[in-house]
PDB file of N, CA and C in Angstrom:
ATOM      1  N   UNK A   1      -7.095  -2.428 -16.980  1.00  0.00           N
ATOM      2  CA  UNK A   1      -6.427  -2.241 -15.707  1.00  0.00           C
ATOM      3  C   UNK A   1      -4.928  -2.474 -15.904  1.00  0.00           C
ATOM      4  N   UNK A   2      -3.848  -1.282 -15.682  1.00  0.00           N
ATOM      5  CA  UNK A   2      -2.703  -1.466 -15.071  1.00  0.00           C
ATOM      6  C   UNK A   2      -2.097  -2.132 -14.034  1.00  0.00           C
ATOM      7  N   UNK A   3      -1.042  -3.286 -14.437  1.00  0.00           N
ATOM      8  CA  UNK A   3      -0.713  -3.593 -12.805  1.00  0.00           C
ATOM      9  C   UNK A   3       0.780  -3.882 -13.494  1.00  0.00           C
ATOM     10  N   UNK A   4       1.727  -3.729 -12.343  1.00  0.00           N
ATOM     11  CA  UNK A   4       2.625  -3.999 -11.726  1.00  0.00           C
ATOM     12  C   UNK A   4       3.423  -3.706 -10.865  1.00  0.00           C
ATOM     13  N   UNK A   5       4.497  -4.850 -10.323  1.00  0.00           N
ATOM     14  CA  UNK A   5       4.991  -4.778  -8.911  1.00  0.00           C
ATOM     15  C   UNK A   5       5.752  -3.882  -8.493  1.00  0.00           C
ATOM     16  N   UNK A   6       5.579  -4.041  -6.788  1.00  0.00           N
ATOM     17  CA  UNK A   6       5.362  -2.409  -6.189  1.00  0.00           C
ATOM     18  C   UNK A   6       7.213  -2.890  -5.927  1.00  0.00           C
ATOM     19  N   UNK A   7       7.758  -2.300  -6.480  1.00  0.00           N
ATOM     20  CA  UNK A   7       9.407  -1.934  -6.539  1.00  0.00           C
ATOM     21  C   UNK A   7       9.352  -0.847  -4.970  1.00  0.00           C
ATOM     22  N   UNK A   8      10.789  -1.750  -4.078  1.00  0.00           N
ATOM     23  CA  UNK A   8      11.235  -1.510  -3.406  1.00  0.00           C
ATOM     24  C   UNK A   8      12.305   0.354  -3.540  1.00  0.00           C
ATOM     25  N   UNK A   9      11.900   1.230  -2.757  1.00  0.00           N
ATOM     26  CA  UNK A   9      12.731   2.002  -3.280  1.00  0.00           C
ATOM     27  C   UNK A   9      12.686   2.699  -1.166  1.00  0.00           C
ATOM     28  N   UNK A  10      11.951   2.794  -0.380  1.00  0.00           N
ATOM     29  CA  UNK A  10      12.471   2.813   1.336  1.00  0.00           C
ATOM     30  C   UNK A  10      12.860   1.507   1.640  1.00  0.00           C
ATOM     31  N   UNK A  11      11.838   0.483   1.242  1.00  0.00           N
ATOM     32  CA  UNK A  11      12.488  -0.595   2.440  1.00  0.00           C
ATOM     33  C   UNK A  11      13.574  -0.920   1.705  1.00  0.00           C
ATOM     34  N   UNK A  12      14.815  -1.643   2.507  1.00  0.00           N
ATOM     35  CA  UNK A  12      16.035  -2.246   2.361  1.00  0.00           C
ATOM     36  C   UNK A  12      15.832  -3.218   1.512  1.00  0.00           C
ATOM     37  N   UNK A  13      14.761  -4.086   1.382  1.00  0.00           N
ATOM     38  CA  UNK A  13      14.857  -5.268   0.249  1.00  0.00           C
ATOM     39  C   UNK A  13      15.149  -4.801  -1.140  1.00  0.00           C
ATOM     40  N   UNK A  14      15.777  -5.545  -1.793  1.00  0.00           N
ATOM     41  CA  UNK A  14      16.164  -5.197  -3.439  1.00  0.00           C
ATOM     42  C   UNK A  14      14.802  -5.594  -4.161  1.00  0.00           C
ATOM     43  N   UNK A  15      13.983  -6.314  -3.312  1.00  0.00           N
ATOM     44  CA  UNK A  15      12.678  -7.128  -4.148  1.00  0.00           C
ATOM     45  C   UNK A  15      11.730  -7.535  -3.097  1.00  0.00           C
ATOM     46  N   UNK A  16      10.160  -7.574  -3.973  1.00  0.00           N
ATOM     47  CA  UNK A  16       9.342  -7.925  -3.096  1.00  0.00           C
ATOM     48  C   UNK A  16       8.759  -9.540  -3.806  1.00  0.00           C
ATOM     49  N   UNK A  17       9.390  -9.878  -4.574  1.00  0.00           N
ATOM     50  CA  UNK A  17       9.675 -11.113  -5.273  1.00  0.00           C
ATOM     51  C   UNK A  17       7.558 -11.011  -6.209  1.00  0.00           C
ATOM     52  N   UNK A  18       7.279 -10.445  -6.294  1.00  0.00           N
ATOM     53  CA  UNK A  18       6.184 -10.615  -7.127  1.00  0.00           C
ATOM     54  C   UNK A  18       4.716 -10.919  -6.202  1.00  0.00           C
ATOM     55  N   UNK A  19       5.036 -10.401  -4.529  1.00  0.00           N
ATOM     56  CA  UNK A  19       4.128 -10.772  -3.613  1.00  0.00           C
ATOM     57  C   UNK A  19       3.399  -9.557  -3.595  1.00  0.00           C
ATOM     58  N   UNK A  20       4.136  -8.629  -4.254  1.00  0.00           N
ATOM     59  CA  UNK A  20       3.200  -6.910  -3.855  1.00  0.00           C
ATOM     60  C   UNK A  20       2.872  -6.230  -5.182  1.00  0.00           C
ATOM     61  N   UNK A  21       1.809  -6.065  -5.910  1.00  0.00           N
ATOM     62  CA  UNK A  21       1.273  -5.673  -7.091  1.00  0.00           C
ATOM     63  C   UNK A  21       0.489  -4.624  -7.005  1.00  0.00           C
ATOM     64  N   UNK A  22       0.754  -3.520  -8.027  1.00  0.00           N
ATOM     65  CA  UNK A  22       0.237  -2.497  -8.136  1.00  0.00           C
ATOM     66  C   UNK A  22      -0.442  -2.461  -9.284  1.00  0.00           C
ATOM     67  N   UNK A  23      -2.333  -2.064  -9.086  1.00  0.00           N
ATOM     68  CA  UNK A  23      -3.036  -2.019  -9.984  1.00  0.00           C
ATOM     69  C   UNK A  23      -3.414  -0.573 -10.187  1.00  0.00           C
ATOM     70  N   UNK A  24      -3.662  -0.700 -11.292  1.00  0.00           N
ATOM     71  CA  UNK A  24      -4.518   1.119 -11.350  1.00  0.00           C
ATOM     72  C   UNK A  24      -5.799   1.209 -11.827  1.00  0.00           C
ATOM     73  N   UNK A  25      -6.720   1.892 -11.683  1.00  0.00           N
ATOM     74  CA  UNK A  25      -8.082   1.557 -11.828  1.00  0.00           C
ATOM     75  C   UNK A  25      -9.097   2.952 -11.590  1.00  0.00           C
ATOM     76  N   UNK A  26      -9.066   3.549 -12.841  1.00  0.00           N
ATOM     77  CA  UNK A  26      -9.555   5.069 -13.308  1.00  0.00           C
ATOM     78  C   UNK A  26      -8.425   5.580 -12.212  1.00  0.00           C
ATOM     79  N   UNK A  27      -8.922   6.324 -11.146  1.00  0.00           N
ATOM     80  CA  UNK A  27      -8.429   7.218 -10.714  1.00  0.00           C
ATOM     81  C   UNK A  27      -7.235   6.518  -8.991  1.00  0.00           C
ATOM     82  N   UNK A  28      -7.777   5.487  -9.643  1.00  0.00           N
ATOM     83  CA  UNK A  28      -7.254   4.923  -8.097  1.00  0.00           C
ATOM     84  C   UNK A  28      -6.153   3.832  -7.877  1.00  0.00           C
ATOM     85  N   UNK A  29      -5.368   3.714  -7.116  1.00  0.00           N
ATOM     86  CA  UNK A  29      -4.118   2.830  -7.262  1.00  0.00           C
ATOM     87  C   UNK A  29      -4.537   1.561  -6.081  1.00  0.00           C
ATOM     88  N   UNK A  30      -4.538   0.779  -6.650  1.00  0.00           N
ATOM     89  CA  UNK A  30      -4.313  -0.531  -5.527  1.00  0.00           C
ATOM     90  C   UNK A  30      -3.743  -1.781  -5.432  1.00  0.00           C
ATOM     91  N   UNK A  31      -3.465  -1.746  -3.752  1.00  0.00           N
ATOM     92  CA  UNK A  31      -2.238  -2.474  -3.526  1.00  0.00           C
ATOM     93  C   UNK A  31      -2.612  -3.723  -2.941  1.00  0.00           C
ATOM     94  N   UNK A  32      -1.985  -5.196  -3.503  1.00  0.00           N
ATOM     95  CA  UNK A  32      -2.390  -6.352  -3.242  1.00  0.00           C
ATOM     96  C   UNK A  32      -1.060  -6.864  -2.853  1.00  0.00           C
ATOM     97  N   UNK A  33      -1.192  -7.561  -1.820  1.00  0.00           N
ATOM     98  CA  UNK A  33      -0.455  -8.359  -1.112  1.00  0.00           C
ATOM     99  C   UNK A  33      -0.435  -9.296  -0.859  1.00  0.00           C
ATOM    100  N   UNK A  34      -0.034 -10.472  -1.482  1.00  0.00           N
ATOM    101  CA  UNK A  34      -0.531 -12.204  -1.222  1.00  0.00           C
ATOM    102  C   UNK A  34      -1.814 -12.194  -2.158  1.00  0.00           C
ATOM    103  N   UNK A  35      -1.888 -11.409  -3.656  1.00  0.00           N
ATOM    104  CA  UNK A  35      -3.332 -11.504  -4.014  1.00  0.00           C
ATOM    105  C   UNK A  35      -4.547 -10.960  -3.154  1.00  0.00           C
ATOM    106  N   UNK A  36      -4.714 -10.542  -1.504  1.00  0.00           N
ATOM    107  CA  UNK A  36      -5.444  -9.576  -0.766  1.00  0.00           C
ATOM    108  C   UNK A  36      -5.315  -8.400  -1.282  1.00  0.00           C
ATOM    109  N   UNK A  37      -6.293  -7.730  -1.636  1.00  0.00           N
ATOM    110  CA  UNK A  37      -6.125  -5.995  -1.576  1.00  0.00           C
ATOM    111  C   UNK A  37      -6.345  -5.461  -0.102  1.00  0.00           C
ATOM    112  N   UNK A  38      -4.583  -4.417  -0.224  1.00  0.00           N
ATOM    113  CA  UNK A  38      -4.346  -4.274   1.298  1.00  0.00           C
ATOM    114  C   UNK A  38      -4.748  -2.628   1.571  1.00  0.00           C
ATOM    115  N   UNK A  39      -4.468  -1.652   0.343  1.00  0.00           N
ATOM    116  CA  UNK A  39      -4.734  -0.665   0.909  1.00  0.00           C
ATOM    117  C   UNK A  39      -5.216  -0.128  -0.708  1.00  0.00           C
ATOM    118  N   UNK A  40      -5.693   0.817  -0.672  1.00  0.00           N
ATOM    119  CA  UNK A  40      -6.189   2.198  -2.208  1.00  0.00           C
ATOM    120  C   UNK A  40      -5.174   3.524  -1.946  1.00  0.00           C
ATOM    121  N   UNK A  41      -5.230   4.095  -2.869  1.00  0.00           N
ATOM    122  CA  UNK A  41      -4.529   5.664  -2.799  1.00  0.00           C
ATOM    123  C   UNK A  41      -5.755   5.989  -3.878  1.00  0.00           C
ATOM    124  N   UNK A  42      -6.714   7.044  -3.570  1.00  0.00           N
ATOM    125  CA  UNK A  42      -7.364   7.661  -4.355  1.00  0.00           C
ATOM    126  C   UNK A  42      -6.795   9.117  -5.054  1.00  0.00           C
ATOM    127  N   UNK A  43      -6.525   9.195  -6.134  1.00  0.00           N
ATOM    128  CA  UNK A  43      -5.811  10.707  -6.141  1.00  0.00           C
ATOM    129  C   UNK A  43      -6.543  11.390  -6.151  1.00  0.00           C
ATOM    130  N   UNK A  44      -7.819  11.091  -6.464  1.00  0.00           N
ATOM    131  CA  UNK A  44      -8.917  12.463  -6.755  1.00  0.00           C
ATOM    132  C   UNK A  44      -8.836  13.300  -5.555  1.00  0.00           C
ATOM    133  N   UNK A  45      -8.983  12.728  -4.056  1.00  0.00           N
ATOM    134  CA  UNK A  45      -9.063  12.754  -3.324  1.00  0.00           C
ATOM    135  C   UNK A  45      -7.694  13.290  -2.133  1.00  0.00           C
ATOM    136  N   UNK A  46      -6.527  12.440  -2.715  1.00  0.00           N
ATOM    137  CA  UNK A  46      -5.135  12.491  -1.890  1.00  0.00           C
ATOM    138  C   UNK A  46      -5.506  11.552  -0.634  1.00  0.00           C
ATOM    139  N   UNK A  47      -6.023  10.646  -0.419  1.00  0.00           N
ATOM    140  CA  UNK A  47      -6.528   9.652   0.498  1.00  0.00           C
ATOM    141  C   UNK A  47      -5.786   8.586   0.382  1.00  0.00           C
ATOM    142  N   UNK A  48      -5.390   7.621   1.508  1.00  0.00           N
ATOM    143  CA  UNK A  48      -5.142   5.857   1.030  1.00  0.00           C
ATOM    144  C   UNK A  48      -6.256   5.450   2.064  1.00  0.00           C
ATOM    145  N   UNK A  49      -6.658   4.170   1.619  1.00  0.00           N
ATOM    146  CA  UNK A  49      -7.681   3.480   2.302  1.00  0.00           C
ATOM    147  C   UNK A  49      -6.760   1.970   3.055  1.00  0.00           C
ATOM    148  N   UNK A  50      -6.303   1.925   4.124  1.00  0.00           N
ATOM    149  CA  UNK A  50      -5.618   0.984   5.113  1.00  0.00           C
ATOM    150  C   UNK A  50      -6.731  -0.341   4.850  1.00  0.00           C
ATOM    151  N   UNK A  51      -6.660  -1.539   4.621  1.00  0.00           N
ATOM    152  CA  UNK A  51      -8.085  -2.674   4.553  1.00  0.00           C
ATOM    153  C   UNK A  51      -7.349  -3.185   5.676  1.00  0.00           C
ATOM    154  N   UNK A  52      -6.394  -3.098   6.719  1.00  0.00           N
ATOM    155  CA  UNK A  52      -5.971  -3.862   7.804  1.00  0.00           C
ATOM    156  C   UNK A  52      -4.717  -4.587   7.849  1.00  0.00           C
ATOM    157  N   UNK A  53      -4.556  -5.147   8.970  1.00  0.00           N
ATOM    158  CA  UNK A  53      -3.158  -5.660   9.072  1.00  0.00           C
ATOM    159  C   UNK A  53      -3.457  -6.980   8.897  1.00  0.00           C
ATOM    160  N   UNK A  54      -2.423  -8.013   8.200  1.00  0.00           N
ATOM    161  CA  UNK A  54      -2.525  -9.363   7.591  1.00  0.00           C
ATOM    162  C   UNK A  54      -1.320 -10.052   8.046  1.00  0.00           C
ATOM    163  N   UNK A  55      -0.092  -9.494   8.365  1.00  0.00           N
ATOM    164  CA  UNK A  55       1.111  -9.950   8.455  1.00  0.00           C
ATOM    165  C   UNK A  55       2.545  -8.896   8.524  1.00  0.00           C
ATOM    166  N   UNK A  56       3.232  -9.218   8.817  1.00  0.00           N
ATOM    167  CA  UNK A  56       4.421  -8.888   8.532  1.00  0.00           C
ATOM    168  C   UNK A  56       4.913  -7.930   7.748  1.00  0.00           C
ATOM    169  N   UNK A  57       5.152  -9.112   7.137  1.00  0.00           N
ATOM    170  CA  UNK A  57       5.104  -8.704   5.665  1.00  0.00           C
ATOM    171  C   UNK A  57       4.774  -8.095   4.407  1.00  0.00           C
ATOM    172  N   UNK A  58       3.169  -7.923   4.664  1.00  0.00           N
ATOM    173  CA  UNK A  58       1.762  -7.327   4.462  1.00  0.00           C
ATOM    174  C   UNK A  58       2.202  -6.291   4.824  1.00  0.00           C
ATOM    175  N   UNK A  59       2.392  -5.923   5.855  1.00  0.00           N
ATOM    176  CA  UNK A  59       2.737  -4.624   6.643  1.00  0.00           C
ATOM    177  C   UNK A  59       3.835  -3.516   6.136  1.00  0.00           C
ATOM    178  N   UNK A  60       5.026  -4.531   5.726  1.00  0.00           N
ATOM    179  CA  UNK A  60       6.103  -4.050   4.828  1.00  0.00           C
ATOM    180  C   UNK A  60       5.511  -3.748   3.448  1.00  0.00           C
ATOM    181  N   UNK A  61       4.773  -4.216   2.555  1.00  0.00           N
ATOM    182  CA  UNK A  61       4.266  -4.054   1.218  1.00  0.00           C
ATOM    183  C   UNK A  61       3.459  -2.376   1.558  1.00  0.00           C
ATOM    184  N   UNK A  62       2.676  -2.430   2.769  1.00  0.00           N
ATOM    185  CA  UNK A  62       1.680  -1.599   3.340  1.00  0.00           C
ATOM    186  C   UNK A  62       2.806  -0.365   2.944  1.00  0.00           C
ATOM    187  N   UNK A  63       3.462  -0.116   4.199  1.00  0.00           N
ATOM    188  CA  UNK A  63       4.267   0.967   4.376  1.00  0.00           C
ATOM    189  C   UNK A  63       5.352   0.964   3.173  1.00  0.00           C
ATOM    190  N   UNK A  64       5.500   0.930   2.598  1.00  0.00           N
ATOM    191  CA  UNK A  64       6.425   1.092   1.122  1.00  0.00           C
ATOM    192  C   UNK A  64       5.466   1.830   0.050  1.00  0.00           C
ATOM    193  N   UNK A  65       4.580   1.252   0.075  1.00  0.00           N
ATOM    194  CA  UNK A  65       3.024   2.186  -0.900  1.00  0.00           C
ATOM    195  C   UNK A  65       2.610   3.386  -0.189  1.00  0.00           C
ATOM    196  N   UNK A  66       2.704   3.245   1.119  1.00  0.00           N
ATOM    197  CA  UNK A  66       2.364   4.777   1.768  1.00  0.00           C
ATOM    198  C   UNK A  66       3.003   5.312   1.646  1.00  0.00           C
ATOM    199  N   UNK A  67       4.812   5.683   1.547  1.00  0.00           N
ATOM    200  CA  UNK A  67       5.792   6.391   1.567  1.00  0.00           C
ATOM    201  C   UNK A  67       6.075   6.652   0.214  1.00  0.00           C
ATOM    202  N   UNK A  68       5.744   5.984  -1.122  1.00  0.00           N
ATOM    203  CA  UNK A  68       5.832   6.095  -2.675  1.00  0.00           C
ATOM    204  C   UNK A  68       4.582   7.336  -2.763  1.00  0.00           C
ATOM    205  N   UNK A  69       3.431   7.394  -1.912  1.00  0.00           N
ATOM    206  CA  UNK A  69       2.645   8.008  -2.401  1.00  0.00           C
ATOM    207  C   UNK A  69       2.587   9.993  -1.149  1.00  0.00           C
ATOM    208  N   UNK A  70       3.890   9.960  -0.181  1.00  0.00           N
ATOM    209  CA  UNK A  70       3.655  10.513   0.710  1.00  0.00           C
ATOM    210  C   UNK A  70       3.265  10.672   1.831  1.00  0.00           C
ATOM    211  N   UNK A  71       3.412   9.406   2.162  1.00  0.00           N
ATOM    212  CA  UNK A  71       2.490   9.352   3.599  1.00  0.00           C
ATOM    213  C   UNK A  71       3.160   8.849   4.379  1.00  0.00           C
ATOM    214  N   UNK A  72       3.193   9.432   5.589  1.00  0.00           N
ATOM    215  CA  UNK A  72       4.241   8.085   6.617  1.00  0.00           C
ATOM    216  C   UNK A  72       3.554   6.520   7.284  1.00  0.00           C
ATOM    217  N   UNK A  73       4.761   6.493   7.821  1.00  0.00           N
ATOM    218  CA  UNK A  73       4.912   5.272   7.956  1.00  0.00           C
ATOM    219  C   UNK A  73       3.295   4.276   9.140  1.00  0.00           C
ATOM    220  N   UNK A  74       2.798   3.394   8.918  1.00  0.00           N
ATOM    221  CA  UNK A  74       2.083   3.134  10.010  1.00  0.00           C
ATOM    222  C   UNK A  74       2.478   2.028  10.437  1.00  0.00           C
ATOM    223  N   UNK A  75       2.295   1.863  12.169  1.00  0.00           N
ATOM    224  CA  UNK A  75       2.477   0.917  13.106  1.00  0.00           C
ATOM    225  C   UNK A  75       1.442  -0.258  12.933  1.00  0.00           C
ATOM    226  N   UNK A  76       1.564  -1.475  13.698  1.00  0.00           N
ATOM    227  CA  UNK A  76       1.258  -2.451  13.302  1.00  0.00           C
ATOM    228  C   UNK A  76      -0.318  -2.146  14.009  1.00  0.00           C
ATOM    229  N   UNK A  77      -0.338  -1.761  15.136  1.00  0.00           N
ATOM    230  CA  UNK A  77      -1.876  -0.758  15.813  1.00  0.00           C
ATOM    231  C   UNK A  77      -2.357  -0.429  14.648  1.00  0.00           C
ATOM    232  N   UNK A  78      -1.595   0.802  14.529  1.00  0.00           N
ATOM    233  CA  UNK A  78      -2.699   1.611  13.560  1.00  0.00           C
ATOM    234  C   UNK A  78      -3.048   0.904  11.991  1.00  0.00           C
ATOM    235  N   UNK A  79      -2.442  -0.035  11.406  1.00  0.00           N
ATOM    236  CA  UNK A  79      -3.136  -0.710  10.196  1.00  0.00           C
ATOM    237  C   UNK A  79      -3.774  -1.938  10.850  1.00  0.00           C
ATOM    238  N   UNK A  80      -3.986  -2.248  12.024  1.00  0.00           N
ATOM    239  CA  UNK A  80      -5.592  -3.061  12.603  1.00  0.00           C
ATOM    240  C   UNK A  80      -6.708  -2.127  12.274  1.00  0.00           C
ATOM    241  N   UNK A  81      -6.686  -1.045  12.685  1.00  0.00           N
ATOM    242  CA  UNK A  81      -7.893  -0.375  12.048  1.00  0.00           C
ATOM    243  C   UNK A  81      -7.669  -0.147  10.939  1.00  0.00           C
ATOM    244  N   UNK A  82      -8.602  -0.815  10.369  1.00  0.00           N
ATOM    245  CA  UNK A  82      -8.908  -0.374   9.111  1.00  0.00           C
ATOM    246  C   UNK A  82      -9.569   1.149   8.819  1.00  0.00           C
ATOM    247  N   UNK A  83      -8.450   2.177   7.702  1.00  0.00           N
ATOM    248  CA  UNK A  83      -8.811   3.272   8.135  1.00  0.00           C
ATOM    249  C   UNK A  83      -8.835   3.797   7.141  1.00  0.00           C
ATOM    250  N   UNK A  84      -9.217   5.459   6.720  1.00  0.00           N
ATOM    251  CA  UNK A  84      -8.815   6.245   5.788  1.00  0.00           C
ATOM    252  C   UNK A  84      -7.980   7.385   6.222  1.00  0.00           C
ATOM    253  N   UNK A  85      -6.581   7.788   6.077  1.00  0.00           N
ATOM    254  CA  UNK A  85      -5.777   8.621   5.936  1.00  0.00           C
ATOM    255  C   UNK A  85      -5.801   9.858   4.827  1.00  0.00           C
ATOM    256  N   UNK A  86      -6.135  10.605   5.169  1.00  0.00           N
ATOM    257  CA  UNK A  86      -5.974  11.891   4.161  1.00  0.00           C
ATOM    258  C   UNK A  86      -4.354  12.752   4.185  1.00  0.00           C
ATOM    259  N   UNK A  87      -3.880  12.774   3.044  1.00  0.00           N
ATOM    260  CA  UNK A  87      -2.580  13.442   2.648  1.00  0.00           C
ATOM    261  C   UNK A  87      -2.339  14.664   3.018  1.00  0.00           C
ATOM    262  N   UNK A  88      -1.303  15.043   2.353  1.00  0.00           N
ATOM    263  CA  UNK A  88      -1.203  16.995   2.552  1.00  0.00           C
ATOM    264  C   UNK A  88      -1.639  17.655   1.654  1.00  0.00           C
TER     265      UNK A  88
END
């Protein structure tokens, strides 16, 4: 397994100080936040899998991985449901 941290390149922070980690795993990318896995990007597929809203912050790690992979942005509503999003 591949991992490392999910580098700031929309949000304004220069750093996510080592709180947001990117693993890779056969075909699939996932994103941990506080050590929680918060969301998947399947490529086979073009899917991310949302596991819910946790925080803030969480939320910021959230939406920075959706926008690296194409996807916009989600509200603090819509990552309570835990969901699956399909790409373009």
């Amino acid at each position: 397994m591949n991992e490392k941290q999910l580098i700031p390149k929309y949000d304004n922070r220069n750093s996510f100080y080592g709180k947001a980690i990117i693993k890779k795993e056969d075909n699939k990318v996932l994103l941990y936040s506080y050590n929680t896995l918060v969301a998947i990007y399947d490529h086979n597929n073009n899917t991310m899998t949302i596991k819910g809203w946790f925080s803030s912050t969480t939320a910021r790690h959230i939406n920075e991985f959706l926008q690296q992979y194409g996807f916009d942005e989600l509200t603090t509503k819509e990552m309570e449901k835990s969901q699956l999003i399909e790409g373009c």
